[in-house]
Protein backbone atom coordinates (compact mmCIF):
# COMPACT_ATOMS: atom_id res chain seq x y z
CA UNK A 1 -19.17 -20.73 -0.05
CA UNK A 2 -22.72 -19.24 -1.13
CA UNK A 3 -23.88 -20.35 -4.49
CA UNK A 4 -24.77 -17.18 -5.49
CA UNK A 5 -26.42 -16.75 -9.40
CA UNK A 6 -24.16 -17.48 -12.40
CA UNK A 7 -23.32 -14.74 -14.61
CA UNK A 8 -20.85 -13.95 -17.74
CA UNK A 9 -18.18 -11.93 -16.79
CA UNK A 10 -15.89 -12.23 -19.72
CA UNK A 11 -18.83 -10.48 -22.06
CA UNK A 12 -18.51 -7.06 -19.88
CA UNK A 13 -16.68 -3.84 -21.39
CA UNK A 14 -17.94 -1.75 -19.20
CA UNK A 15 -18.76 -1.92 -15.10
CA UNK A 16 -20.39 1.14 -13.31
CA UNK A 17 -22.69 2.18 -10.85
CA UNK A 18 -25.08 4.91 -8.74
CA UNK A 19 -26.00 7.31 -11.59
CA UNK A 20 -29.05 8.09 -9.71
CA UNK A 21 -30.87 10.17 -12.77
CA UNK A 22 -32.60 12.54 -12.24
CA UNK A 23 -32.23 12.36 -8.28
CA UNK A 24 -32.16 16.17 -7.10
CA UNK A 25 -30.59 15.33 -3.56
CA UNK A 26 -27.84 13.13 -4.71
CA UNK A 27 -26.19 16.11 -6.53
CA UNK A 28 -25.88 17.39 -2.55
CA UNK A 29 -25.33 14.30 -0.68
CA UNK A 30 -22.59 13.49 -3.30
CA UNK A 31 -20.56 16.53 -3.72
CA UNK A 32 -21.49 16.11 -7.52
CA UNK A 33 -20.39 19.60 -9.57
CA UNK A 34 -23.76 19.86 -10.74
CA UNK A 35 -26.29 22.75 -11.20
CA UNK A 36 -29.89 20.78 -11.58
CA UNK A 37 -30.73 17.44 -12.66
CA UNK A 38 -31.19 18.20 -16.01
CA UNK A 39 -27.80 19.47 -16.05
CA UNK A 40 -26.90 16.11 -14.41
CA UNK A 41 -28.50 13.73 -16.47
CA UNK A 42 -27.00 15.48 -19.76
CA UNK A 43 -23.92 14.80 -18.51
CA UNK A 44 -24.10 11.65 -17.44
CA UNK A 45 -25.72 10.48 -20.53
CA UNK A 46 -22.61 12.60 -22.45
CA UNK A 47 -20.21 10.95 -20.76
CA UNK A 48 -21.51 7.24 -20.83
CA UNK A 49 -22.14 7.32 -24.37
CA UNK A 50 -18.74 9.01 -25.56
CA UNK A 51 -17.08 6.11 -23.34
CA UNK A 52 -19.64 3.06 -24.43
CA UNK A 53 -20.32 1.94 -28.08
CA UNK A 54 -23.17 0.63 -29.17
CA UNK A 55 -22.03 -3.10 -29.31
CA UNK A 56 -20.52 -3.06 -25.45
CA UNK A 57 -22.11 -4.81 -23.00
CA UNK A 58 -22.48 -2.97 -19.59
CA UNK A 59 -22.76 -3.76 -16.23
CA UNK A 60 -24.30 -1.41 -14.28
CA UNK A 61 -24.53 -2.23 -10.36
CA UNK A 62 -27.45 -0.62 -8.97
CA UNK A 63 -29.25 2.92 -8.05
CA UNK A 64 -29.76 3.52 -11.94
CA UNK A 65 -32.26 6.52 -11.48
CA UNK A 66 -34.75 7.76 -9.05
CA UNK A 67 -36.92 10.73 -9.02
CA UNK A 68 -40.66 10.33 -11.14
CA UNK A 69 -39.21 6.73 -12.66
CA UNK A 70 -41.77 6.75 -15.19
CA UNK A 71 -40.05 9.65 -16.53
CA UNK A 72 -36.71 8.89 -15.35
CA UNK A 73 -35.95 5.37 -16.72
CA UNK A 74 -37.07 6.04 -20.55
CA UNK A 75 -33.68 8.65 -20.11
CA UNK A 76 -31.79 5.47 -19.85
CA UNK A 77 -32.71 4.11 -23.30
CA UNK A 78 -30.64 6.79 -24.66
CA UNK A 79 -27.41 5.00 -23.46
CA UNK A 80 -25.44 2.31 -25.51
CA UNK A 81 -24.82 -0.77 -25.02
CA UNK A 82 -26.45 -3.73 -23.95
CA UNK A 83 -26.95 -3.16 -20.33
CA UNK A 84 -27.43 -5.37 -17.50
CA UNK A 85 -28.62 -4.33 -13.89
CA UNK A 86 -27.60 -5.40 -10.39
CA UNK A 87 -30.67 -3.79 -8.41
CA UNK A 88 -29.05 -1.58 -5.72
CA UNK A 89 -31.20 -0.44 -2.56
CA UNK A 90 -32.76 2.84 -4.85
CA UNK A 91 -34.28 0.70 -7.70
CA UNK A 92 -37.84 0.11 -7.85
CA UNK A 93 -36.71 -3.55 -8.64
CA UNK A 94 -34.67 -4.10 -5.13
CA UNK A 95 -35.70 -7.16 -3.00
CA UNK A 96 -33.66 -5.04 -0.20
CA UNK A 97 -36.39 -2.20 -0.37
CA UNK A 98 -39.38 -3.32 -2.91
CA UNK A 99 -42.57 -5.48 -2.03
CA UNK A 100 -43.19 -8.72 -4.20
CA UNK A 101 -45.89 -6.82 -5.78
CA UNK A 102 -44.21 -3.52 -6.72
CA UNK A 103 -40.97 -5.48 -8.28
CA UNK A 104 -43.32 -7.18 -10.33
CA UNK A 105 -45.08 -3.89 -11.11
CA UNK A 106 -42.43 -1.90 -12.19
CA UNK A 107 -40.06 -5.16 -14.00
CA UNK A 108 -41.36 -4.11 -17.50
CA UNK A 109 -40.39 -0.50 -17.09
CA UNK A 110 -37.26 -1.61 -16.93
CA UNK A 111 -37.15 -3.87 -19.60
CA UNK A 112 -38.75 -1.41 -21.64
CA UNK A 113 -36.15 0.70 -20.92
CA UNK A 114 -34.26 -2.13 -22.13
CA UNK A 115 -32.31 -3.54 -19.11
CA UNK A 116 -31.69 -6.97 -18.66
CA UNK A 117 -32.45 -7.51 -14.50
CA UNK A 118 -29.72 -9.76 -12.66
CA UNK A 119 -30.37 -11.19 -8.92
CA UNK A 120 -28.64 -8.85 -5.95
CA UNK A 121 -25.82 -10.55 -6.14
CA UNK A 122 -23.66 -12.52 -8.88
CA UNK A 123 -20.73 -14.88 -9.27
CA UNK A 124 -18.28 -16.18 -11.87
CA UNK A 125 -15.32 -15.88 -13.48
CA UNK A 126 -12.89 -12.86 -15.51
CA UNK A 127 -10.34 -14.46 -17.34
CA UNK A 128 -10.67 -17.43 -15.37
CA UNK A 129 -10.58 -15.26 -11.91
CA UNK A 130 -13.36 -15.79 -9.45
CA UNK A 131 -15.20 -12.61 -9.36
CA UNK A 132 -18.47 -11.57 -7.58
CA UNK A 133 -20.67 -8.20 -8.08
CA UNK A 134 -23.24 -6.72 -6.05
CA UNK A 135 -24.56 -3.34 -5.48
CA UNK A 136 -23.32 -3.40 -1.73
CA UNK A 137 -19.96 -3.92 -0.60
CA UNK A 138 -19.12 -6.48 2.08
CA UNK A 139 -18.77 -3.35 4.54
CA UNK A 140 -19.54 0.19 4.44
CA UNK A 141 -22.00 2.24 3.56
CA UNK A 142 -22.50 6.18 3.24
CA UNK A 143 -24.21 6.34 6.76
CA UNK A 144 -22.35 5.24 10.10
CA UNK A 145 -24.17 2.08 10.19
CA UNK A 146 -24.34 -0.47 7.54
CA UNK A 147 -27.71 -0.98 6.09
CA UNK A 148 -29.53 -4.10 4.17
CA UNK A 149 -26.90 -6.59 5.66
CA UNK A 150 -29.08 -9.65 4.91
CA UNK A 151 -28.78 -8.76 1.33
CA UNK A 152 -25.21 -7.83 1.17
CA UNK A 153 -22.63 -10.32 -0.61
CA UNK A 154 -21.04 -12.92 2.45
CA UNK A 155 -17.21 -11.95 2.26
CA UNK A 156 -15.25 -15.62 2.08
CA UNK A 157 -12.46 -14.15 0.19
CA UNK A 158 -13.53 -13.77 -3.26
CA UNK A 159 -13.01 -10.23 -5.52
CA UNK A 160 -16.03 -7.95 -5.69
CA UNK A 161 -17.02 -5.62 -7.69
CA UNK A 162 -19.73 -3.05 -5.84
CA UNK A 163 -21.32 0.65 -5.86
CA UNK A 164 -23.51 2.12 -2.97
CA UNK A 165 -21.02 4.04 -0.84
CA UNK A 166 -20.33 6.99 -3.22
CA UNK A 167 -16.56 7.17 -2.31
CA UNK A 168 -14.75 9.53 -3.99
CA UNK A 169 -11.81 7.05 -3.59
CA UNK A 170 -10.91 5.54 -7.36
CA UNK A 171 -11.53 1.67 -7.05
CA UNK A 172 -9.77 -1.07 -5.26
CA UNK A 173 -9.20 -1.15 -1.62
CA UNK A 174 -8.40 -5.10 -0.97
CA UNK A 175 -10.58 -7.45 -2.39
CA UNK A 176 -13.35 -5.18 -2.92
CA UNK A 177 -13.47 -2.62 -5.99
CA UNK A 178 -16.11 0.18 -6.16
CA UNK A 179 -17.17 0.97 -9.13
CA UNK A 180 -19.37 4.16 -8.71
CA UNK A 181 -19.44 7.25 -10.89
CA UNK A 182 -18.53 9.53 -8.55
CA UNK A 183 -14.78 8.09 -7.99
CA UNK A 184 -14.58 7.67 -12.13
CA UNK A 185 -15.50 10.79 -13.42
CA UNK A 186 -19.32 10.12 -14.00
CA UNK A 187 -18.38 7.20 -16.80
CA UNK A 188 -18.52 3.69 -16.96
CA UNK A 189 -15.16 2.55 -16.47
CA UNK A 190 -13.43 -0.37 -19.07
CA UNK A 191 -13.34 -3.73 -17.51
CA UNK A 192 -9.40 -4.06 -18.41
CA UNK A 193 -9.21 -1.92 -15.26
CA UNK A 194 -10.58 -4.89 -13.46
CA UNK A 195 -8.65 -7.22 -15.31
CA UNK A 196 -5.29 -5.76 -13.76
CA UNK A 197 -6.63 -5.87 -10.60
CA UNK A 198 -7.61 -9.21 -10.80
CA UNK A 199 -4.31 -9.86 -12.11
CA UNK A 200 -2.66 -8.13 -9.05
CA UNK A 201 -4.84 -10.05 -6.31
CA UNK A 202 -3.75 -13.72 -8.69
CA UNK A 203 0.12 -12.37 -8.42
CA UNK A 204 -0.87 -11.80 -4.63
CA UNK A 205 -2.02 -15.15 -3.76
CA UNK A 206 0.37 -17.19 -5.74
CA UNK A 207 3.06 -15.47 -3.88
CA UNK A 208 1.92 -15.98 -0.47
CA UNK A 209 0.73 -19.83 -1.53
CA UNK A 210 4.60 -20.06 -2.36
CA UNK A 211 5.45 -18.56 1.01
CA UNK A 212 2.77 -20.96 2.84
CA UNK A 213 4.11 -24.35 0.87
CA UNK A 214 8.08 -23.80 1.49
CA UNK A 215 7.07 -22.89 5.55
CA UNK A 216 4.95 -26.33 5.35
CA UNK A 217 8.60 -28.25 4.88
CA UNK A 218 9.12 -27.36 8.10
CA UNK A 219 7.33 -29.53 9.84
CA UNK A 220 3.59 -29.97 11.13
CA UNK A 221 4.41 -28.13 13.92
CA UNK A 222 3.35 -24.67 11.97
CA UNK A 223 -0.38 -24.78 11.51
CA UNK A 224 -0.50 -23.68 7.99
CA UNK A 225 -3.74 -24.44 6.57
CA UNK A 226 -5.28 -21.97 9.54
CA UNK A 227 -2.79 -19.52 8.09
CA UNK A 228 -4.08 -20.37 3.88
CA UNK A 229 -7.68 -19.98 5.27
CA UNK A 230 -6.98 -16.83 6.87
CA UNK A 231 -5.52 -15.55 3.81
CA UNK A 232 -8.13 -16.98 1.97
CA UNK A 233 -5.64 -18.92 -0.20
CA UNK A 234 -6.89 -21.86 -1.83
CA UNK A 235 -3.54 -24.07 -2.06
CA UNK A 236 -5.65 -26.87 -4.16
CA UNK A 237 -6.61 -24.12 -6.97
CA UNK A 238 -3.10 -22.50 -7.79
């Protein structure tokens, strides 16, 4: 399994993703009910800061804002919290899309803004639940063909928190969860929503370890540990 970057999940409130301020053509690639960007980012901002106080800490997984980003970003320091950021394929800080030299460039306009910058992808634990984020999904995308594949998240099983595709669909679908504003009603949504997910995938896998142990009485003649790492069922960790 890829040793992807440590990071805290237990300190998260919050989880969202693809605000896209001030991005005039998201508002009609989207579907979003909005007028102008103005109109968008005042809403946005609304709604993040009547969900987040000032103590959370969020995680935000990528495509933050676009547009002029020297005017853009400095919105962003309105918004509570402490806020980390997952770079998604629209931030001027994305090794999927940026130069060496312009990520370096534009680093302290994010930190100014103050965001704390996290590598593409992410790994650790929720409650003692394995748990990866990334601004892409393992599939899917919001064109026919998936783009930035080399710096997509390898899919060996483990939960995943992600943005990017702009589904209108609220949340999990398997072992993948996305996390974008536009399926959560332009908010940052609480992280006990993951936490009952995570709890439903944990119920999942004990159930069908139980199912794989009692077959494996049968005999050797059932090839069960194909079948475990198929399901991606670790029999050692339950």
């Amino acid at each position: 399994m890829p040793d992807y970057p440590a990071f805290d999940f237990d300190q998260v409130n919050f989880v969202t993703s693809d605000t896209h301020f001030s991005h005039a053509r998201i508002i009609e690639l989207a579907g979003r009910p909005f007028t102008s960007t103005e109109d968008m980012d005042a809403e946005l901002m609304r709604r993040w800061n009547q969900t987040v106080g000032p103590d959370d800490v969020v995680l935000h997984l990528g495509d933050l804002a676009l547009g002029p980003i020297a005017e853009s970003l400095p919105l962003t320091t309105q918004l509570h919290g402490h806020r980390f950021l997952v770079p998604g394929n629209h931030d001027r800080v994305s090794p999927a899309t940026q130069s060496k030299q312009a990520i370096e460039r534009f680093t302290p306009l994010y930190e100014e803004a103050g965001w704390t910058l996290l590598p593409e992808v992410v790994s650790g634990t929720r409650a003692g639940s394995r748990l990866l984020a990334s601004h892409y999904p393992y599939s899917g995308d919001t064109q026919s063909q998936d783009r930035h594949p080399t710096h997509r998240p390898i899919d060996e099983g483990r939960p995943l928190l992600h943005g990017h595709t702009h589904d209108r669909e609220n949340g999990p679908v398997e072992h993948q969860f996305h996390v974008g504003v536009d399926a959560f009603g332009f908010a940052p949504i609480p992280m006990t929503l993951i936490d009952a997910w995570l709890e439903d995938l944990r119920r999942e896998e004990e159930e069908i370890a139980a199912i794989v142990q009692e077959r494996s009485a049968a005999g050797p003649s059932t090839p069960l540990s194909e079948v475990a790492d198929r399901l991606g069922v670790n029999l050692d960790e339950l």
